[in-house]
Protein backbone atom coordinates (compact mmCIF):
# COMPACT_ATOMS: atom_id res chain seq x y z
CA UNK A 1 -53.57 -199.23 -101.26
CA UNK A 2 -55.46 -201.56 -99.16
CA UNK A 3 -56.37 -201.42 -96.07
CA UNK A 4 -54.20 -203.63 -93.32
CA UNK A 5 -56.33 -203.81 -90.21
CA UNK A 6 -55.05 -206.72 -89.10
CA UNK A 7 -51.53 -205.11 -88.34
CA UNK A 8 -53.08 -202.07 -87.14
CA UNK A 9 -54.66 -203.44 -84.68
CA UNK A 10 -51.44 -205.64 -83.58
CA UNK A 11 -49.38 -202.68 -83.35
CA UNK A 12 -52.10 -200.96 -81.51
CA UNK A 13 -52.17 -203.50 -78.64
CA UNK A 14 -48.35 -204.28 -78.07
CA UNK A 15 -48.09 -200.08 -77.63
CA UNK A 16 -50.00 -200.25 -75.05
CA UNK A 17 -48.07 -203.08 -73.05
CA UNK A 18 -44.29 -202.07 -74.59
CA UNK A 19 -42.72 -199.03 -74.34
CA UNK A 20 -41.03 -199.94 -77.54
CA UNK A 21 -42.40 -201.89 -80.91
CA UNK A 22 -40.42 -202.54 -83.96
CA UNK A 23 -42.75 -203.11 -87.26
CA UNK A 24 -40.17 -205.12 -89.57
CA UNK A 25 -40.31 -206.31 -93.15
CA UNK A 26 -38.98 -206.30 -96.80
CA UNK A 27 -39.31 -202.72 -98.35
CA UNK A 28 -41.97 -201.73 -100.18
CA UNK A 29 -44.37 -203.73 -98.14
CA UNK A 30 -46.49 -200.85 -96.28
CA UNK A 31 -44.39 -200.26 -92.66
CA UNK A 32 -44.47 -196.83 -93.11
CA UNK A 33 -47.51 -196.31 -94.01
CA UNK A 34 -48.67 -198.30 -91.28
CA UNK A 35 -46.68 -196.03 -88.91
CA UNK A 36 -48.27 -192.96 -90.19
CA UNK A 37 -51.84 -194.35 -89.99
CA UNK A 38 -50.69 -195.22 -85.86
CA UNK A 39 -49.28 -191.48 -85.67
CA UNK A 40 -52.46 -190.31 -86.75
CA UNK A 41 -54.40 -191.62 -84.20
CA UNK A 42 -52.50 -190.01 -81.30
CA UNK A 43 -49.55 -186.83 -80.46
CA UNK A 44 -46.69 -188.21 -82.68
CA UNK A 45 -43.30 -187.19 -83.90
CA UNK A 46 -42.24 -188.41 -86.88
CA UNK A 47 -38.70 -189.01 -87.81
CA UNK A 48 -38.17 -190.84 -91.71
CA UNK A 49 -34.42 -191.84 -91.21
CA UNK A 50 -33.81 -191.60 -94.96
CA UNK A 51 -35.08 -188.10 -95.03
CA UNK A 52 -31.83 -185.33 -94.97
CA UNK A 53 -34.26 -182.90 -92.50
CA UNK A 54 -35.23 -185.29 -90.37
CA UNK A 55 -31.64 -186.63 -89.98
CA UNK A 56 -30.64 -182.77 -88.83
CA UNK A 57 -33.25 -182.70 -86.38
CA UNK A 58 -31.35 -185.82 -85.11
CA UNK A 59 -27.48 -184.34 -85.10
CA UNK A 60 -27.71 -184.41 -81.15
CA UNK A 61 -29.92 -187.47 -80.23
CA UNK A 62 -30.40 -187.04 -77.06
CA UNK A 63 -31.51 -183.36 -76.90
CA UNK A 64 -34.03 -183.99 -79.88
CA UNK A 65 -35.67 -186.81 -78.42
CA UNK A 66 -35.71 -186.97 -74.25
CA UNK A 67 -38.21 -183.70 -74.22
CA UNK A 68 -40.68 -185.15 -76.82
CA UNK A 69 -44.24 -186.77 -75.31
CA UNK A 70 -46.54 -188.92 -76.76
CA UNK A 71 -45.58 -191.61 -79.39
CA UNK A 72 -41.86 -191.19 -81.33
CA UNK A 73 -41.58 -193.17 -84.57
CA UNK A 74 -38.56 -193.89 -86.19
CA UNK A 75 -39.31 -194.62 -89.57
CA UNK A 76 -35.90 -197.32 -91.08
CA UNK A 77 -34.46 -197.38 -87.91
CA UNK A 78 -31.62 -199.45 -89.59
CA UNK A 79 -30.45 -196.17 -90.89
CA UNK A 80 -29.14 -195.11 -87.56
CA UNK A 81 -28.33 -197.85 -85.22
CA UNK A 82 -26.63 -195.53 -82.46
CA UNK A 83 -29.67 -194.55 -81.73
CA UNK A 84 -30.78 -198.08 -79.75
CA UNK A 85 -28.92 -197.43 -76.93
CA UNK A 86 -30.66 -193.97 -76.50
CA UNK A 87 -33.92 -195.75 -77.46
CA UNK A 88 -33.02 -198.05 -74.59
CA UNK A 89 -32.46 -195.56 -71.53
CA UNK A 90 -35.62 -193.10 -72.78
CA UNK A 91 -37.64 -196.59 -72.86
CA UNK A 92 -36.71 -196.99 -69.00
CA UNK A 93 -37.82 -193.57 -67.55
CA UNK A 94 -40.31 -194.13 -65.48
CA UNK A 95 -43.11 -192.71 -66.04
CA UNK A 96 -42.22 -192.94 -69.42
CA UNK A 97 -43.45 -189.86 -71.18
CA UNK A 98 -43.38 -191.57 -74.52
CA UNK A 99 -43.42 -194.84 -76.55
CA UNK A 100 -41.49 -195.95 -79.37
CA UNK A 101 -42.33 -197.09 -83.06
CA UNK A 102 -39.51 -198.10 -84.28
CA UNK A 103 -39.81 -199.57 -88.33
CA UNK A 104 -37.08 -201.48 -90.27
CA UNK A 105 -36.15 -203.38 -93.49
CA UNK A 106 -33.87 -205.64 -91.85
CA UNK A 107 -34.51 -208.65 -89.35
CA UNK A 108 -32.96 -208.63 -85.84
CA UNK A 109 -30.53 -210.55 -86.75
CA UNK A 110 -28.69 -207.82 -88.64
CA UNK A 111 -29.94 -204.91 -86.91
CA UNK A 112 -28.77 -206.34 -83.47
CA UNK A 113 -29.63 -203.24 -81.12
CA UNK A 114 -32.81 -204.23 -81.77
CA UNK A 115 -32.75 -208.03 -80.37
CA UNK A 116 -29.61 -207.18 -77.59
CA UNK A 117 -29.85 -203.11 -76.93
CA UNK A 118 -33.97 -203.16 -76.60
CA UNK A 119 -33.82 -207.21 -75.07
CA UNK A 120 -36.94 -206.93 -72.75
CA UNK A 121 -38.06 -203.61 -73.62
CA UNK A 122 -39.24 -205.03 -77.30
CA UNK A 123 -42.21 -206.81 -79.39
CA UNK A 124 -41.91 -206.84 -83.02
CA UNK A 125 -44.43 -207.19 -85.49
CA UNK A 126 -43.31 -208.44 -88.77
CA UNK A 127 -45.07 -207.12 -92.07
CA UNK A 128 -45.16 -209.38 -95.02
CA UNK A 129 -46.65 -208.08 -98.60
CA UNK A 130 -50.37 -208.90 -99.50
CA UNK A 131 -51.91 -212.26 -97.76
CA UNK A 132 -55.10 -214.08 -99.97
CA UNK A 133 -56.87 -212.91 -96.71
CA UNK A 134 -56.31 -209.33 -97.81
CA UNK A 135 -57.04 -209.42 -101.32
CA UNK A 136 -60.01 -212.04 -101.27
CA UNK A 137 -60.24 -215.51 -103.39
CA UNK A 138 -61.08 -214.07 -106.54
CA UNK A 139 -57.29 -212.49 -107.01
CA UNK A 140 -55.28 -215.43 -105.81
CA UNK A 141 -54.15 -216.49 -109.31
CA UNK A 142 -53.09 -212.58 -109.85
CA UNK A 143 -51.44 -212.88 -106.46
CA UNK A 144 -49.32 -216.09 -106.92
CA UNK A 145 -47.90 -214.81 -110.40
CA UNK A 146 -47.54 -211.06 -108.98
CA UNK A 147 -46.20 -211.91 -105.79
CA UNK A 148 -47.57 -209.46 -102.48
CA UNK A 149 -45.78 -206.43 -102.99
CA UNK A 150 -48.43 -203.65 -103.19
CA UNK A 151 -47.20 -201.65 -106.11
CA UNK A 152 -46.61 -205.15 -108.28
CA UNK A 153 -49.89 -206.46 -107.31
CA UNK A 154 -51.65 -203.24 -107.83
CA UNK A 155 -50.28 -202.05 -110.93
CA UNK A 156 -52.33 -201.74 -113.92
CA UNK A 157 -50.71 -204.04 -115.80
CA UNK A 158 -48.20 -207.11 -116.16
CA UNK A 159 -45.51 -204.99 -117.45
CA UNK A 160 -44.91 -202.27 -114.90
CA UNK A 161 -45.51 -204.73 -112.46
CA UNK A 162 -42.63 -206.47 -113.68
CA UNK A 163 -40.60 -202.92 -114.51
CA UNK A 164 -41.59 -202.27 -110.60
CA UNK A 165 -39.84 -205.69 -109.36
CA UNK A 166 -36.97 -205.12 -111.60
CA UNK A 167 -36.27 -201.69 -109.96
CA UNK A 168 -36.67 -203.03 -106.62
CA UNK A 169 -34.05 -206.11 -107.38
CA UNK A 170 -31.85 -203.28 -108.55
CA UNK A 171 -32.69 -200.91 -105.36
CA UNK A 172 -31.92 -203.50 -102.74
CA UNK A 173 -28.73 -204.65 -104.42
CA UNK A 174 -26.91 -201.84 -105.23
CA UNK A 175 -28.11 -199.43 -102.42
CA UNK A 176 -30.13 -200.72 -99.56
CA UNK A 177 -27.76 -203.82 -98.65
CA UNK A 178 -24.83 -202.19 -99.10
CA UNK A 179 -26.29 -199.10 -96.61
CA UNK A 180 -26.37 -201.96 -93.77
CA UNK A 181 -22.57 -202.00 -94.51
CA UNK A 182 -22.26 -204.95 -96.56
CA UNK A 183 -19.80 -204.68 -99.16
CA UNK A 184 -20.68 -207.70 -101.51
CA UNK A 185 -20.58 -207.18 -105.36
CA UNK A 186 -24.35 -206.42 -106.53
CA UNK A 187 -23.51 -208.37 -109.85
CA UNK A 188 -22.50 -211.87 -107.40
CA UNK A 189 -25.10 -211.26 -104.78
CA UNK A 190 -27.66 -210.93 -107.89
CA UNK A 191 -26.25 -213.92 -109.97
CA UNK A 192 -26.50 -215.89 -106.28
CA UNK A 193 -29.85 -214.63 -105.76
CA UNK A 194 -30.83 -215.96 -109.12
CA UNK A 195 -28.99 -219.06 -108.73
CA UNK A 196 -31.39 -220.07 -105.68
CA UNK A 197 -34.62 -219.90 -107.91
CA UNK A 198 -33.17 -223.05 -109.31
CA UNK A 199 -33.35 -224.56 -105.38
CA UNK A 200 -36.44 -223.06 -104.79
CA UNK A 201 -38.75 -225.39 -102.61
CA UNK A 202 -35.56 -227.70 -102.22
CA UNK A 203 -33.03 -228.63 -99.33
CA UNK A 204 -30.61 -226.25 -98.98
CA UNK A 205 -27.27 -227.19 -100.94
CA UNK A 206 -23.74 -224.75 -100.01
CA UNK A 207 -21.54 -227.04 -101.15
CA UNK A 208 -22.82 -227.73 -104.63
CA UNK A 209 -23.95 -223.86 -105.25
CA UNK A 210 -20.55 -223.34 -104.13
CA UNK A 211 -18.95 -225.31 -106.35
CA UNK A 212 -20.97 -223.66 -109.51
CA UNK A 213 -20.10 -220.21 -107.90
CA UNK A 214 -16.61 -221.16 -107.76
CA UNK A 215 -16.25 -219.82 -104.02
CA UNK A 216 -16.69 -221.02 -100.90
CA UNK A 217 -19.40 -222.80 -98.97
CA UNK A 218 -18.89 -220.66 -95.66
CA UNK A 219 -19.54 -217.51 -98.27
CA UNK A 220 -22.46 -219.54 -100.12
CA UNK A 221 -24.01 -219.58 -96.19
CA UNK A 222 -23.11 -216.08 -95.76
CA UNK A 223 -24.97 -214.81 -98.88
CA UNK A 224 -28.09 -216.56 -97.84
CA UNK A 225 -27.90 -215.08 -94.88
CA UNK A 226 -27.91 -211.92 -95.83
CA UNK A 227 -31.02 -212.58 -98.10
CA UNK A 228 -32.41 -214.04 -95.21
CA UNK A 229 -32.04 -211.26 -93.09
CA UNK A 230 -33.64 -208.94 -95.59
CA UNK A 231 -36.74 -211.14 -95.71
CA UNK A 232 -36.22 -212.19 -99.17
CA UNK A 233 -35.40 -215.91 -98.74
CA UNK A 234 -36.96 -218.26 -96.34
CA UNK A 235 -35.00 -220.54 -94.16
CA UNK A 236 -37.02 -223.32 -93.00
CA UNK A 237 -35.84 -225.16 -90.39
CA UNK A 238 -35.99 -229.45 -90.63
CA UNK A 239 -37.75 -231.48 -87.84
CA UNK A 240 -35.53 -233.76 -85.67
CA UNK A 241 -38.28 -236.69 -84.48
CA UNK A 242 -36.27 -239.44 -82.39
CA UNK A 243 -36.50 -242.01 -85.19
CA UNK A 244 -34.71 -245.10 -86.09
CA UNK A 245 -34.30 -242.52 -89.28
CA UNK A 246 -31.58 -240.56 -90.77
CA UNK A 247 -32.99 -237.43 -90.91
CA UNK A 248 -32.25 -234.16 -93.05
CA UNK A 249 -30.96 -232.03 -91.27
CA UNK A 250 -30.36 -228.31 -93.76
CA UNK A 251 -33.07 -226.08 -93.89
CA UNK A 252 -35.30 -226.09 -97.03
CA UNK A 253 -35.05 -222.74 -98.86
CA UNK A 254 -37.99 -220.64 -100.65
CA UNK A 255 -37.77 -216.96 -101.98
CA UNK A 256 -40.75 -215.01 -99.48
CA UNK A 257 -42.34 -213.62 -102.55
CA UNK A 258 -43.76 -215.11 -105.50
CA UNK A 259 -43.72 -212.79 -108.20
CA UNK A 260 -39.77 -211.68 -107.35
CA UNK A 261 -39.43 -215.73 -107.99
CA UNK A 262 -40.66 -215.34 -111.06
CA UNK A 263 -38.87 -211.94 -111.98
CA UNK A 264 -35.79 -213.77 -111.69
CA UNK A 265 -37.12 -216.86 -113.42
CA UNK A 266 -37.73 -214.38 -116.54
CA UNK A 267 -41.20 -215.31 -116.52
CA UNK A 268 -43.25 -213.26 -118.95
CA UNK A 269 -47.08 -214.28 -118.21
CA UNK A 270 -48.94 -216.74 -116.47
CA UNK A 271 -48.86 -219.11 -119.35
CA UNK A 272 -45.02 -219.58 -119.48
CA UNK A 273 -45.17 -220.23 -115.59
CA UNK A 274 -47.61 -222.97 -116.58
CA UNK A 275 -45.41 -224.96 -118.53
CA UNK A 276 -42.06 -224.23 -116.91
CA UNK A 277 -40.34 -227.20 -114.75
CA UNK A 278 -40.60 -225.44 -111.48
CA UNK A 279 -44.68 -224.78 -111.76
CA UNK A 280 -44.68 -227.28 -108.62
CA UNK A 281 -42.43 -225.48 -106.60
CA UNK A 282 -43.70 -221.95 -107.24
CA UNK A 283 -47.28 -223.26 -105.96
CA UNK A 284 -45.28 -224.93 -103.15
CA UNK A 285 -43.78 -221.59 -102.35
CA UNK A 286 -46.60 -219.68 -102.51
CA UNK A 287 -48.90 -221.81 -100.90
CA UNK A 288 -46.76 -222.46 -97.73
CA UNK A 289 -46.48 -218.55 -97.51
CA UNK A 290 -50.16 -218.57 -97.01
CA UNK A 291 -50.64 -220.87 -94.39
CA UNK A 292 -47.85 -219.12 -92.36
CA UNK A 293 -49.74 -215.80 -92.94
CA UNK A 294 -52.66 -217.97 -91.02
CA UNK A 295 -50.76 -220.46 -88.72
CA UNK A 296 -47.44 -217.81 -87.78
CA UNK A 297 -43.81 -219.35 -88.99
CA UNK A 298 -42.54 -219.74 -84.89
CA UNK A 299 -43.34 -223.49 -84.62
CA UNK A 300 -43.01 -223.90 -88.22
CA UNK A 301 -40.92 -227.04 -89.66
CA UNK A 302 -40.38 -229.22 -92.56
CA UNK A 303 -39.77 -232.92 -92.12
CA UNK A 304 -37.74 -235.08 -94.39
CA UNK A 305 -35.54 -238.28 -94.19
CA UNK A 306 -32.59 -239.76 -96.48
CA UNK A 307 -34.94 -242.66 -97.63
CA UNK A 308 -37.21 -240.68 -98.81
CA UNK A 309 -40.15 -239.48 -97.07
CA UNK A 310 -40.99 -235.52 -96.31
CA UNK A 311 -43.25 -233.40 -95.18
CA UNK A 312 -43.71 -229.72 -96.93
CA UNK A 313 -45.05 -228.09 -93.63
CA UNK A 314 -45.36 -229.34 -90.15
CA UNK A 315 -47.16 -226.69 -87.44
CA UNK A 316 -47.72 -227.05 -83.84
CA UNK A 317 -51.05 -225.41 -83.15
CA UNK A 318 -52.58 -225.27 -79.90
CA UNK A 319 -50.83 -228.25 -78.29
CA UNK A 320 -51.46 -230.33 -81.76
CA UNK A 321 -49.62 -231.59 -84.57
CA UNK A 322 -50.81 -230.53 -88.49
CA UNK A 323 -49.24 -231.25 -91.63
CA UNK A 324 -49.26 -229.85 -94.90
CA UNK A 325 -48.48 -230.81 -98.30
CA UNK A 326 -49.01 -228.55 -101.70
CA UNK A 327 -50.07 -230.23 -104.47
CA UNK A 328 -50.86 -228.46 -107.96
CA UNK A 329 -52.76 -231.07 -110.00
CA UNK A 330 -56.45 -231.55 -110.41
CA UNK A 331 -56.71 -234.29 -108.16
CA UNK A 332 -54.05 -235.40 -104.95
CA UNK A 333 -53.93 -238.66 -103.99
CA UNK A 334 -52.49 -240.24 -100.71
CA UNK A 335 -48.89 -241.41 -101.27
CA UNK A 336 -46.30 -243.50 -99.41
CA UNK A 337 -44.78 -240.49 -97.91
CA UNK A 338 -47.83 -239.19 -96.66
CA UNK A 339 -48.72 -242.48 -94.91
CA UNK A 340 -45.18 -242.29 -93.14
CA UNK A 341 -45.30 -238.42 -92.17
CA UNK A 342 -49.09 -239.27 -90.34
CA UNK A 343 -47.64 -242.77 -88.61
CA UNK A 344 -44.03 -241.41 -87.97
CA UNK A 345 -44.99 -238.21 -86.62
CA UNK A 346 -48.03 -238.80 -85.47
CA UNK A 347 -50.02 -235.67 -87.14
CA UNK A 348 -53.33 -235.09 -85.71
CA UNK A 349 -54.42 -234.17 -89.27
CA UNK A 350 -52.78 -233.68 -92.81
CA UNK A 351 -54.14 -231.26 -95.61
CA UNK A 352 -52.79 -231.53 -99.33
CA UNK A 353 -53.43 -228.27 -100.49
CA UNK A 354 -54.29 -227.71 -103.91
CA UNK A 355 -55.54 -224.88 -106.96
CA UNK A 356 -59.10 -226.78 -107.56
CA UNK A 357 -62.31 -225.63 -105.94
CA UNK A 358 -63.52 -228.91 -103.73
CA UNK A 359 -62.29 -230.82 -100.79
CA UNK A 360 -62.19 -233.86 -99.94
CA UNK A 361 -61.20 -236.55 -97.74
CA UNK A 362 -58.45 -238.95 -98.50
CA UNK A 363 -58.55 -241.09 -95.25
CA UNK A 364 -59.64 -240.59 -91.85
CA UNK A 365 -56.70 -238.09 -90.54
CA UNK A 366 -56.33 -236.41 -93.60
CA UNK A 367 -58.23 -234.09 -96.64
CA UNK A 368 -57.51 -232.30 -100.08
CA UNK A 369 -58.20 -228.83 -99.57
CA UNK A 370 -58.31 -226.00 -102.09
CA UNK A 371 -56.39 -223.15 -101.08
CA UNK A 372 -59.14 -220.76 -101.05
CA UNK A 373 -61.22 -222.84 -98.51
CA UNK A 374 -57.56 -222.69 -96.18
CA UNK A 375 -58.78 -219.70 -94.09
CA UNK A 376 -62.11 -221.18 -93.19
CA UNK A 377 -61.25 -224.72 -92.60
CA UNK A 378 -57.94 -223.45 -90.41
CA UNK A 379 -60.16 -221.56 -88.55
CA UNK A 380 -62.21 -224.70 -87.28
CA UNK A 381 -58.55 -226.37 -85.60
C-alpha cells in the first residue's frame, strides 16, 4: 500500500478546526486505512460499522459514545445513519471532550445527515483511488489501463487485477447499494452501468438511453444518480457564458475510474484498448481525472455549444480562467474550436494535454503539454 500523505495531512488540519470530519469515497480506495493511521497518532475509539461487535457496542448510542474522550471514528458511517443526530448534539458540548472521524462510501447527497444533521459542524475530505502524483510518471500507462484502485493497480498481474474489479462490480451491485436501501435490480443497474461506457466522455443523453432501456427518462436520471452518488460516474456540470450562443446545457458524463471503464468495456490488455473506438475518450477520462486531482472539481466545468465548439475542462484558479483539452495523438494542433473557447471565454491560458514526452507552444495563450509534465507546469499558475 502506498503511502497517502497528502490526505493525512488534510484530515489532520480540519480536526483541529472541526469537531467533526467526514473522509468520503468509492470503496476500496484506502478511507479506512487512513482513519486508522489518524487513530494511531492520538487516544482513539474505533467503531467499523460493518463489524457485528462493534455494532453491539453501539445497541444504546448514546451511553456508548457521550463518556468516550479523545478522537471517535466511525468507520462506514452510512451503515448507521441514526447516529448523525447523536453525532450532532455530542459535536456541540462545549468543551467538547472529543472529535469525530466519521468515513463513508456514499456522497452527501445520499447520506443526508451528513450535509443537513452535521450542516456547520462538518468538512469533508473526499478520497479518490491512486493520483499520477502518488505513483510517479513511470506507472502512468499501468495506471490509465488499471484504473486507481489500490488492489487493481497493485496486483501482480493483469488478471487478478481484472478478477479484483469484477468482484468489486459484483460487491457494490448486489450488496453495498442495495444496504443504502435502494432496491434496483443488480442485473438493470449493471446492464445501465455498462450502457454508459458507450457515453463515456459524451453529453449526457436520458432520453435516448431511455429509449434503448425501454424505461423511463426520469428513471434513466435516477440511475445515474445513484452511480453518481457512489462516486462511480462523474457529472460534469456545462458552462453558461452570456453568449449570442445556444449553449449545452446536460452535464457531460465520465466513469471516475479508468480501469472499471475498461472492465466493463471487456478490455483484455493494453493493446485491445489501443485499437478500440473509444481510445480517445478513455485518455479523455483519465486525463481530466488528473488535473482535478491537481486543480479540485469545485469550480470545475465543461463548455460546449449546439454549433459546435467545446471545451473538455474549464477551471477557475485563483481569480483566472484555464482551459483544457485531451488529446491522444503524437502531435495536437490548434483547431477552430480551440480558437473560439480562448476568444469566447476569454481563457487566460489553454493546455492540450497529451501521452508524448515534449511541450510546446501552439500560440501565444496556449501549449501542448504531456501529461507527465501537468504537475510541474500547474504548479507555476
Amino acid at each position: 500500500m502506498l503511502v497517502r500523505p497528502q490526505y493525512l495531512q488534510s484530515i489532520r488540519e480540519l480536526l483541529t478546526h472541526f469537531p467533526v470530519v467526514s473522509v468520503l469515497g468509492p470503496r476500496q480506495v484506502g478511507k479506512t486505512t487512513l482513519a486508522q493511521s489518524i487513530a494511531a497518532e492520538r487516544p482513539s475509539h474505533f467503531f467499523d460499522l460493518e463489524d457485528t461487535d462493534a455494532l453491539a457496542r453501539l445497541a444504546e448510542p448514546k451511553f456508548a459514545l457521550e463518556r468516550l474522550e479523545g478522537l471517535v471514528v466511525l468507520d462506514e458511517v452510512q451503515r448507521k445513519p441514526d447516529l448523525f443526530p447523536l453525532v450532532r448534539v455530542l459535536a456541540d458540548r462545549n468543551p467538547a471532550p472529543a472529535r469525530f472521524l466519521l468515513t463513508g462510501s456514499a456522497s452527501p447527497r445520499l447520506v443526508r445527515g451528513i450535509s443537513e444533521s452535521l450542516a456547520g459542524r462538518v468538512a469533508s475530505v473526499e478520497v479518490s483511488g491512486f493520483h499520477l502524483k502518488e505513483v510517479g510518471g513511470n506507472e502512468a500507462q499501468k495506471l490509465w489501463w488499471r484504473g486507481g484502485y489500490p488492489r487493481a493497480f497493485l496486483a501482480p498481474n493483469d488478471g487478478l487485477c481484472r478478477l479484483w474489479q469484477e468482484e468489486f462490480l459484483n460487491i457494490l451491485l448486489e450488496r453495498d447499494i442495495p444496504q443504502l436501501g435502494i432496491a434496483i435490480p443488480s442485473a438493470t443497474l449493471r446492464r445501465f452501468w455498462t450502457m454508459l461506457t458507450h457515453y463515456h466522455a459524451q453529453v449526457w443523453k436520458g432520453a435516448e438511453m431511455a429509449r434503448s432501456l425501454g424505461t423511463s427518462e426520469p428513471t434513466m436520471r435516477r440511475y445515474l444518480d445513484i452511480l453518481s452518488a457512489t462516486f462511480m460516474i462523474r457529472q460534469l456540470p456545462p458552462w453558461h457564458e452570456n453568449l449570442a450562443k445556444r449553449q449545452v446545457k446536460a452535464p457531460k458524463i465520465y466513469l471516475r475510474d479508468s480501469g472499471l471503464l475498461h472492465c466493463l468495456m471487456r478490455q483484455n490488455a493494453f493493446s485491445d484498448l489501443e485499437v478500440h473506438p473509444k481510445l480517445g475518450a478513455s485518455w479523455e477520462g483519465f486525463a481530466l481525472e488528473q488535473v482535478l486531482g491537481f486543480t479540485g472539481d469545485r469550480d470545475a466545468y465543461f463548455w460546449a455549444t449546439h454549433g459546435g465548439a467545446e471545451l473538455d475542462l474549464l477551471v477557475h484558479r485563483r481569480g483566472r480562467r484555464y482551459g483544457f483539452e485531451f488529446k491522444h495523438g503524437d502531435a495536437p494542433t490548434l483547431t477552430k474550436s480551440m480558437h473560439t473557447a480562448l476568444n469566447d471565454l476569454q481563457l487566460d491560458r489553454l493546455f492540450v494535454i497529451y501521452p508524448g514526452k515534449e511541450g510546446y507552444p501552439m500560440n501565444e495563450r496556449t501549449e501542448a503539454l504531456p501529461l507527465l509534465q501537468l504537475e510541474s507546469r500547474l504548479s507555476q499558475i
